[in-house]
Each structure stands twice: as structure tokens, then as C-alpha cells.
C-alpha atoms as a PDB file:
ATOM      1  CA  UNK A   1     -22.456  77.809-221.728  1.00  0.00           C
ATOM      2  CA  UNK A   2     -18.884  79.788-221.385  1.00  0.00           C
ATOM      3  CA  UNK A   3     -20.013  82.362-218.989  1.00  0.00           C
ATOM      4  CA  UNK A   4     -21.720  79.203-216.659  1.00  0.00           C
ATOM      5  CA  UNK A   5     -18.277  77.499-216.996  1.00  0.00           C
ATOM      6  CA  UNK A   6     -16.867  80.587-215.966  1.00  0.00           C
ATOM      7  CA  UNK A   7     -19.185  81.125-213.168  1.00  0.00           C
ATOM      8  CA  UNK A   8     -18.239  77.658-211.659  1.00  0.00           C
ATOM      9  CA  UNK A   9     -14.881  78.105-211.708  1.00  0.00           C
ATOM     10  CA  UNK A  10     -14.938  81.417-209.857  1.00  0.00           C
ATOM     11  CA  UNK A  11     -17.331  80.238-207.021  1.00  0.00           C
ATOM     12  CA  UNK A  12     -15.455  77.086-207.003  1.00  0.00           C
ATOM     13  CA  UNK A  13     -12.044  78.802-205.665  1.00  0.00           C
ATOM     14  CA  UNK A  14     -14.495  81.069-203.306  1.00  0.00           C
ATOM     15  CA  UNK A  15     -13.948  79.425-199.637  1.00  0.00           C
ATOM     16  CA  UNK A  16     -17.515  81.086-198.738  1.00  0.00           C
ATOM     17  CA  UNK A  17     -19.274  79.640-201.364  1.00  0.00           C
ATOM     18  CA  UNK A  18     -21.299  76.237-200.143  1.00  0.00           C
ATOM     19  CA  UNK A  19     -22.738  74.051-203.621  1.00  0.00           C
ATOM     20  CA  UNK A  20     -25.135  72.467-201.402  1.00  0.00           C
ATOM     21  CA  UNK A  21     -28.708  73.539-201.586  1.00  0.00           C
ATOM     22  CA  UNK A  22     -28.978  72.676-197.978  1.00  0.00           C
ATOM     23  CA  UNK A  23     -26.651  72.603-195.537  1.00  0.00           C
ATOM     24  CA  UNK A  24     -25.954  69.255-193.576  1.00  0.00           C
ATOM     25  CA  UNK A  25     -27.780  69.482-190.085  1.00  0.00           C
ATOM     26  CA  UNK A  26     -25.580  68.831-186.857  1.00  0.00           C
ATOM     27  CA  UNK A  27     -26.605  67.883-183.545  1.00  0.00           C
ATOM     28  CA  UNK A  28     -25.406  70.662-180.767  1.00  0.00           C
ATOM     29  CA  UNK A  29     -24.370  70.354-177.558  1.00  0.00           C
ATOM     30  CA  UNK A  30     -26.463  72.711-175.134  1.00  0.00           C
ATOM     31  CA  UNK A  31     -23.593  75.266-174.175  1.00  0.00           C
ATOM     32  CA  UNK A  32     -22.505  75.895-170.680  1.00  0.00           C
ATOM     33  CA  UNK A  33     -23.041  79.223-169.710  1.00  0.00           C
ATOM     34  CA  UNK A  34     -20.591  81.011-167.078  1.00  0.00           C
ATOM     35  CA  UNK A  35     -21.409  84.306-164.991  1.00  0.00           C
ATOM     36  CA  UNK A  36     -19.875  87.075-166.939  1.00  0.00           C
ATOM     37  CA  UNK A  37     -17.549  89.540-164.163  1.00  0.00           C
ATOM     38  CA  UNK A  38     -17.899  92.875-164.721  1.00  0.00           C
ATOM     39  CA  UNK A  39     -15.352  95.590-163.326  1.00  0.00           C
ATOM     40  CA  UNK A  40     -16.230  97.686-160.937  1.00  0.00           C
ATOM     41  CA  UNK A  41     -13.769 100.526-161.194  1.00  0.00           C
ATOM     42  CA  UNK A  42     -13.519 103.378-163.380  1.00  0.00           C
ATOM     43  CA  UNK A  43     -10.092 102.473-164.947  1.00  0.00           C
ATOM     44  CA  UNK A  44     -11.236  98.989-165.838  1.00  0.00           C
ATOM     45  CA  UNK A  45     -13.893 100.526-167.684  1.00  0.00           C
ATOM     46  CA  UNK A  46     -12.067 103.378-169.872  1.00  0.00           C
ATOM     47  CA  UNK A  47      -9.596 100.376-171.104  1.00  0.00           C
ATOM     48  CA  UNK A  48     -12.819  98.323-172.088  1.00  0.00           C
ATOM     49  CA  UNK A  49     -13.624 101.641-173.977  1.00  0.00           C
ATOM     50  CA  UNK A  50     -10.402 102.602-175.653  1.00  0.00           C
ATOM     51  CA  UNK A  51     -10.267  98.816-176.589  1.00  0.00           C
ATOM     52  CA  UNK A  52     -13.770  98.821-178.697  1.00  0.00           C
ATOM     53  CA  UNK A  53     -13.203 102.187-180.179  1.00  0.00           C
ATOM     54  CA  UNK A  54      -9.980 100.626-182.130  1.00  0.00           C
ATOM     55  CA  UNK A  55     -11.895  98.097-183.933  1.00  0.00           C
ATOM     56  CA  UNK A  56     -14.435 100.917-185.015  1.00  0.00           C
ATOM     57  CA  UNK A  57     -11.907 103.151-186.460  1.00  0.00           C
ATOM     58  CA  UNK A  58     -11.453 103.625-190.049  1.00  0.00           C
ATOM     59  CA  UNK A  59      -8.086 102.894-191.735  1.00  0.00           C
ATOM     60  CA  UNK A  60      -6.103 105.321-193.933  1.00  0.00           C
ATOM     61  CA  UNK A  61      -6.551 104.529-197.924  1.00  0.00           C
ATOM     62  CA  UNK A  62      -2.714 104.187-198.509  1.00  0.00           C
ATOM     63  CA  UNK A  63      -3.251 100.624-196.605  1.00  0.00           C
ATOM     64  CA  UNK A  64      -5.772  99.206-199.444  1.00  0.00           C
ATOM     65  CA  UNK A  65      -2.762  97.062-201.744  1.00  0.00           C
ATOM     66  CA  UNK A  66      -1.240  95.971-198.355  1.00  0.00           C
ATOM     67  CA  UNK A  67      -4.755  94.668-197.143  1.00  0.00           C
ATOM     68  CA  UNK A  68      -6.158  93.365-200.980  1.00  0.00           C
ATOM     69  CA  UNK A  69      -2.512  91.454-200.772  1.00  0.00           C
ATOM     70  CA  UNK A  70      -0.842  92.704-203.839  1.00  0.00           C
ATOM     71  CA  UNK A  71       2.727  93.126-202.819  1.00  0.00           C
ATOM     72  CA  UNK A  72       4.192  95.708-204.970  1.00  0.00           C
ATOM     73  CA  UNK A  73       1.153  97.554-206.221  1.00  0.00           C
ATOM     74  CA  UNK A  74      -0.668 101.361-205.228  1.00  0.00           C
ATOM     75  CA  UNK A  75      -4.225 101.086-205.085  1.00  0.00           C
ATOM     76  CA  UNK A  76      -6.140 104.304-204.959  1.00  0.00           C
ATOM     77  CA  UNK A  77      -9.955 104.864-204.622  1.00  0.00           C
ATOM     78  CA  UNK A  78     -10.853 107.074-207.683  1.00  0.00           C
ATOM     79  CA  UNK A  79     -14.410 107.436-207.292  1.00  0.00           C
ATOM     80  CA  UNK A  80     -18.138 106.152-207.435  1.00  0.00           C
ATOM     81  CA  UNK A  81     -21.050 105.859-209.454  1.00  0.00           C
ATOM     82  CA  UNK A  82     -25.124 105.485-208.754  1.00  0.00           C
ATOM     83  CA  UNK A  83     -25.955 103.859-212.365  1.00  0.00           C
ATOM     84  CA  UNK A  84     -28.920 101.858-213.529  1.00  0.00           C
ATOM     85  CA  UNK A  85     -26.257  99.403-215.857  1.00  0.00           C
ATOM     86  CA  UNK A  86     -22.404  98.925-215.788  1.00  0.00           C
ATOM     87  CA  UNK A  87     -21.095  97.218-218.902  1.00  0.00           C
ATOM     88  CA  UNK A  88     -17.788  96.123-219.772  1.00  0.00           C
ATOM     89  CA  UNK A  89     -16.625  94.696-223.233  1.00  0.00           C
ATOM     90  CA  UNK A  90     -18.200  90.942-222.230  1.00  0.00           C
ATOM     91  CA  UNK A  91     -20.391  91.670-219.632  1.00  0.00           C
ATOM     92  CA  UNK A  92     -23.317  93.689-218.831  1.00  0.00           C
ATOM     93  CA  UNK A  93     -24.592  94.050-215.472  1.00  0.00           C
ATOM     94  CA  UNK A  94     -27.955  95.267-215.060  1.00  0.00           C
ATOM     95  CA  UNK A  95     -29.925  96.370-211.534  1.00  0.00           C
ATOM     96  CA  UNK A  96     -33.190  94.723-211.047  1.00  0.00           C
ATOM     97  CA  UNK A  97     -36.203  97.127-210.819  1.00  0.00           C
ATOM     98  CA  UNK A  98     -36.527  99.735-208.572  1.00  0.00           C
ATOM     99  CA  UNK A  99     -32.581  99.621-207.710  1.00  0.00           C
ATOM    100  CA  UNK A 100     -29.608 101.115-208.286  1.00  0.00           C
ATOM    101  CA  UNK A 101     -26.154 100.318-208.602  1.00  0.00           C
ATOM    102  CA  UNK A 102     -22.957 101.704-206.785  1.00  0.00           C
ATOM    103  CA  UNK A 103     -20.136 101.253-208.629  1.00  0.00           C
ATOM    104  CA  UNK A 104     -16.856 101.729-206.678  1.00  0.00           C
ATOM    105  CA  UNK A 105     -14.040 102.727-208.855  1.00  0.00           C
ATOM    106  CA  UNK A 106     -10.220 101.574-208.155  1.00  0.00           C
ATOM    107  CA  UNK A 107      -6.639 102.033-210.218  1.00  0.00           C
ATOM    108  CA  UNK A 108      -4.151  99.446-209.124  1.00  0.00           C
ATOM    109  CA  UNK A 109      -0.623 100.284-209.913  1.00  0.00           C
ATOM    110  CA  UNK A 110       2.650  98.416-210.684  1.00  0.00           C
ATOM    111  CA  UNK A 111       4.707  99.990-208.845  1.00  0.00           C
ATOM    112  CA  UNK A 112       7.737  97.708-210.099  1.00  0.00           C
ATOM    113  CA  UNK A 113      10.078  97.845-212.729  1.00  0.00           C
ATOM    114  CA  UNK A 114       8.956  94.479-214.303  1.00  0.00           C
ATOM    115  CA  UNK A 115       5.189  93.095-215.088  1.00  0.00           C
ATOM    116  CA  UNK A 116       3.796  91.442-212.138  1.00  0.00           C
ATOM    117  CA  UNK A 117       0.629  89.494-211.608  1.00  0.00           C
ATOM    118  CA  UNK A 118      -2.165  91.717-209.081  1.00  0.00           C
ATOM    119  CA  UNK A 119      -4.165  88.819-207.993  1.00  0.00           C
ATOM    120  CA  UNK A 120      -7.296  89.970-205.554  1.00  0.00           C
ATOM    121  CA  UNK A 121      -9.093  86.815-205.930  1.00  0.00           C
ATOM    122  CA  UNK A 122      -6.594  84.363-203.769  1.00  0.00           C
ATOM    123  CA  UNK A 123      -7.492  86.803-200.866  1.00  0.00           C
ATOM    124  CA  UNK A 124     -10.822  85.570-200.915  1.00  0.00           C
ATOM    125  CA  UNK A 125     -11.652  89.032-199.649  1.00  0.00           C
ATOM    126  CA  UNK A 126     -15.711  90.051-198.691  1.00  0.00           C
ATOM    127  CA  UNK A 127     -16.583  94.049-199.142  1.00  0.00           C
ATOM    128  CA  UNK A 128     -19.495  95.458-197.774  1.00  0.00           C
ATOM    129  CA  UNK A 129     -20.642  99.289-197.571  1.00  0.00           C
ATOM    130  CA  UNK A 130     -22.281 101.432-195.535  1.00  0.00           C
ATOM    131  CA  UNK A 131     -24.394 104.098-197.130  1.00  0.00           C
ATOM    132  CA  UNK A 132     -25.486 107.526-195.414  1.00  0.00           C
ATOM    133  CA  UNK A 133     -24.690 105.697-192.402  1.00  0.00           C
ATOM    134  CA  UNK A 134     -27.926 103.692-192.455  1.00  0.00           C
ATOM    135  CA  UNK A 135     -27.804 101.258-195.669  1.00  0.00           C
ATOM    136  CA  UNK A 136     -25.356  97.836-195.487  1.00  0.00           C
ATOM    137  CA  UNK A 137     -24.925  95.834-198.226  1.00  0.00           C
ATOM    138  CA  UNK A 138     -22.235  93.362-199.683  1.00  0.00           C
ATOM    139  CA  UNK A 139     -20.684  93.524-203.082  1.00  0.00           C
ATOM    140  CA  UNK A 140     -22.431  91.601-205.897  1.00  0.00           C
ATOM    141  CA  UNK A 141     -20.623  88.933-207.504  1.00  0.00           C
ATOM    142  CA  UNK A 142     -20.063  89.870-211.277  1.00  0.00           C
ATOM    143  CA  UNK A 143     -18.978  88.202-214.626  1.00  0.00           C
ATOM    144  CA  UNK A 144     -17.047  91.277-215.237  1.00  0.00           C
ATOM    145  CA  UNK A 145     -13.431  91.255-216.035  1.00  0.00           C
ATOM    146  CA  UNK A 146     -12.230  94.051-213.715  1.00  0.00           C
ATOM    147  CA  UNK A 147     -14.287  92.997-210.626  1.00  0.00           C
ATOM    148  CA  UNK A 148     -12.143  93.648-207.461  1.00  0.00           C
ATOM    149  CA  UNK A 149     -13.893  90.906-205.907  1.00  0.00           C
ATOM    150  CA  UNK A 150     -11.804  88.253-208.710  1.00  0.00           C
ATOM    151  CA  UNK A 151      -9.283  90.573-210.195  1.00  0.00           C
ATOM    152  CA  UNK A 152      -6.271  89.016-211.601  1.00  0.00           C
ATOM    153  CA  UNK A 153      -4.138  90.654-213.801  1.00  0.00           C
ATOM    154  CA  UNK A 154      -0.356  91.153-215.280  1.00  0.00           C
ATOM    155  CA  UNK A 155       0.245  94.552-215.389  1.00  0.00           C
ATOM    156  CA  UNK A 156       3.461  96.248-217.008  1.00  0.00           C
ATOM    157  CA  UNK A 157       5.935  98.133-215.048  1.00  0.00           C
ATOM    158  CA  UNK A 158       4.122 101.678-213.903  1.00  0.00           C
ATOM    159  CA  UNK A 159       1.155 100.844-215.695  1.00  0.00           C
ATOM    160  CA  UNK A 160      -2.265 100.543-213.954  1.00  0.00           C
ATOM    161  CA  UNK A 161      -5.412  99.337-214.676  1.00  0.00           C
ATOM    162  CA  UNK A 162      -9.019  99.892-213.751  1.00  0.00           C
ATOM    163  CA  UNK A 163     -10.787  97.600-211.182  1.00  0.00           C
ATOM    164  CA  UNK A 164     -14.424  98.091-209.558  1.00  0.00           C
ATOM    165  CA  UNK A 165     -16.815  96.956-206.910  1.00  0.00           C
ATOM    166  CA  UNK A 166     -21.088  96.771-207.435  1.00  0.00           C
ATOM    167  CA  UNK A 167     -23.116  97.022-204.596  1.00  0.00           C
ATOM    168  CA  UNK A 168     -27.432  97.124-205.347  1.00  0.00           C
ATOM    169  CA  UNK A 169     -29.000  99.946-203.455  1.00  0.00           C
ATOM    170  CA  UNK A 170     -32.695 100.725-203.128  1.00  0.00           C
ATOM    171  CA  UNK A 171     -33.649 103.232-205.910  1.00  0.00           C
ATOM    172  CA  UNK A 172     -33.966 106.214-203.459  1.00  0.00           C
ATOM    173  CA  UNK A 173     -29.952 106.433-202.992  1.00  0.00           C
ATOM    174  CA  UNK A 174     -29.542 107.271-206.899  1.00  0.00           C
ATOM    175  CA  UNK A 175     -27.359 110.499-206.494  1.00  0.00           C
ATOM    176  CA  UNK A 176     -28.163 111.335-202.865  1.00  0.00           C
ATOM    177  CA  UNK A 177     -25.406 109.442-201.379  1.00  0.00           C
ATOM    178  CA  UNK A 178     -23.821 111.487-198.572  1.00  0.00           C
ATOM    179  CA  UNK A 179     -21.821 109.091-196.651  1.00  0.00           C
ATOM    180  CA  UNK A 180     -19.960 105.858-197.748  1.00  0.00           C
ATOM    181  CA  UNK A 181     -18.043 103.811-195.672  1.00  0.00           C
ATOM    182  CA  UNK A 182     -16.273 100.440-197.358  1.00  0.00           C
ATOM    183  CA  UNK A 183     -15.150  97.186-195.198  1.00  0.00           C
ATOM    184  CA  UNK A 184     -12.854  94.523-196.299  1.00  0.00           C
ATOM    185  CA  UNK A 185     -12.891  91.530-194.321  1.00  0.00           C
ATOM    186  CA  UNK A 186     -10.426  88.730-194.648  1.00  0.00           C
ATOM    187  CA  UNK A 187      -8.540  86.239-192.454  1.00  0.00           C
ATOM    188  CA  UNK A 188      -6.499  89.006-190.585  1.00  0.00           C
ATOM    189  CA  UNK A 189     -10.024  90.831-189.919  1.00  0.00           C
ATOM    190  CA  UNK A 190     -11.901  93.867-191.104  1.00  0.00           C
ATOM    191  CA  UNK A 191     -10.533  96.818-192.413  1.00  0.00           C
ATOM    192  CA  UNK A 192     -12.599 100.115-192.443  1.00  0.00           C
ATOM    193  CA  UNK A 193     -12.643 102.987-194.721  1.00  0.00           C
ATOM    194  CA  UNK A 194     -14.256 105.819-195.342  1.00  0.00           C
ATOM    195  CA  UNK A 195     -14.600 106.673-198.704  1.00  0.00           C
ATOM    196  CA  UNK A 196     -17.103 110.354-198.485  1.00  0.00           C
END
């Protein structure tokens, strides 16, 4: 009954998350198409380029408290895990059959000299990964306490604490992950990274 409570109260603050079982249905307007112009010389073109490569490049890890919002805090990618269960001292969370779990491993840091609140879950952040370059899937939403996803914590003055992100993988990426690539997406955008 606590952990349902609990449950609601998280999806409740999630923008994304619609209670509805069905969503209302709205009458469209047939769009108006309009010829698309394309440029015809070679300098048009290598701008178009240089402008779509910028959105595809990867970020530098150093930028992770800056885009997770927590103002006066490091937050360092420690590591992953391909497990079949990830338990905490409440929770257990279990991947169905023939799955695995990747469990993305974080320290966030106050870097202050009081306690200060590190509060992911007012971001309303997504994450998604990329596995061996082939494999996307989005974070699973958790009961645990030190989910990224709806992290909120006071931490003392240079002290850190331990926060994580699941994804569920087929079974075949259990320890054969080569390449990892995590994107956060928020109101300002997405924000690459490349983890391995």
C-alpha cells in the first residue's frame, strides 16, 4: 500500500506521465504543405552539414551536474553493470525473463562547504542508451531510493553519494557490451555522451 502511494506521488510530479488510459481524441486540421527549396551551391550545402553534425556530437562528462541541474555538485560516471537483480535496502528490482539489466553507476558530489539539497527529479529529465551502437532503450522507472531518474537528496559538505540508472536489455548483451552511449533530454534539449 506504501510503495503504491509512493508510486503515485512520483508519476504524479512526472510532466510525461498521462493517468488516462486513453488519450482524448482531437480533430486535425489537414496541414498545408509548402515546396521545400533546396540549395544549389556547394557552400549552402557544407553549412547544412556542419549544422547537423553539432547536434550529433557527444558532450564532455564534466557537463553532467550542469545538465541534471544541481548547481553546486560534481557528478562523475563511475561505471556499469549487466545484472540479472539490483537491490537496494527497500527495493528490489528484478529483470523479467530472458533480460538483463544495465545498471549505470553515478557519485554526485557536494562540492560546497554547507549541506545542500541535489534534486534530479524537478528536471524531469528522460535518459535513454544506446548499446553497441545498435540497441535503444529508455531508463526504467524504479522504487529505488538512489534512482537518478527521482534523486533527491541533502548531502553534507564534500560528501557524495551513490545514484544509478536501469535500462532492460535483451539477454544476449549480458557482458558483451562494447559500446554505450547515454542521452539526457530535457527542456534545453538532448545531451549526448559516450560512456565506452
Amino acid at each position: 500500500m506504501i510503495s503504491e502511494y509512493a508510486a503515485y506521488v512520483v508519476l504524479h510530479h512526472n510532466r510525461m506521465y498521462h493517468g488516462r488510459l486513453q488519450d482524448e481524441v482531437y480533430e486535425t486540421k489537414p496541414e498545408t504543405t509548402l515546396p521545400v527549396i533546396m540549395p544549389t551551391t556547394e557552400a549552402s550545402s557544407e553549412e547544412n552539414n556542419a549544422g547537423s553534425s553539432v547536434s550529433s556530437e557527444t558532450e564532455d562528462l564534466s557537463t553532467l551536474a550542469q545538465v541534471l541541474g544541481l548547481t553546486g555538485f560534481t557528478v562523475e560516471y563511475t561505471g556499469y553493470d549487466t545484472i540479472d537483480s539490483y537491490e537496494d535496502e527497500y527495493f528490489n528490482f528484478t529483470a523479467t525473463s530472458g533480460r538483463t539489466l544495465l545498471v549505470l553507476h553515478f557519485d554526485i558530489t557536494n562540492r560546497g562547504e554547507q549541506e545542500a539539497e541535489a534534486d534530479v527529479l524537478k528536471s524531469q529529465l528522460r535518459f535513454r542508451c544506446v548499446v553497441n551502437r545498435e540497441k535503444r532503450v529508455s531508463s526504467q522507472l524504479t522504487m529505488l531510493v538512489n534512482d537518478l531518474y527521482s534523486f533527491r537528496s541533502t548531502i553534507g559538505p564534500s560528501q557524495k553519494e551513490e545514484a544509478i540508472l536501469i535500462f532492460q536489455l535483451p539477454g544476449k548483451y549480458e557482458n558483451a557490451v562494447e559500446t554505450l552511449e547515454l542521452t539526457i533530454k530535457g527542456e534545453d534539449g538532448s545531451h549526448k555522451y559516450n560512456l565506452k
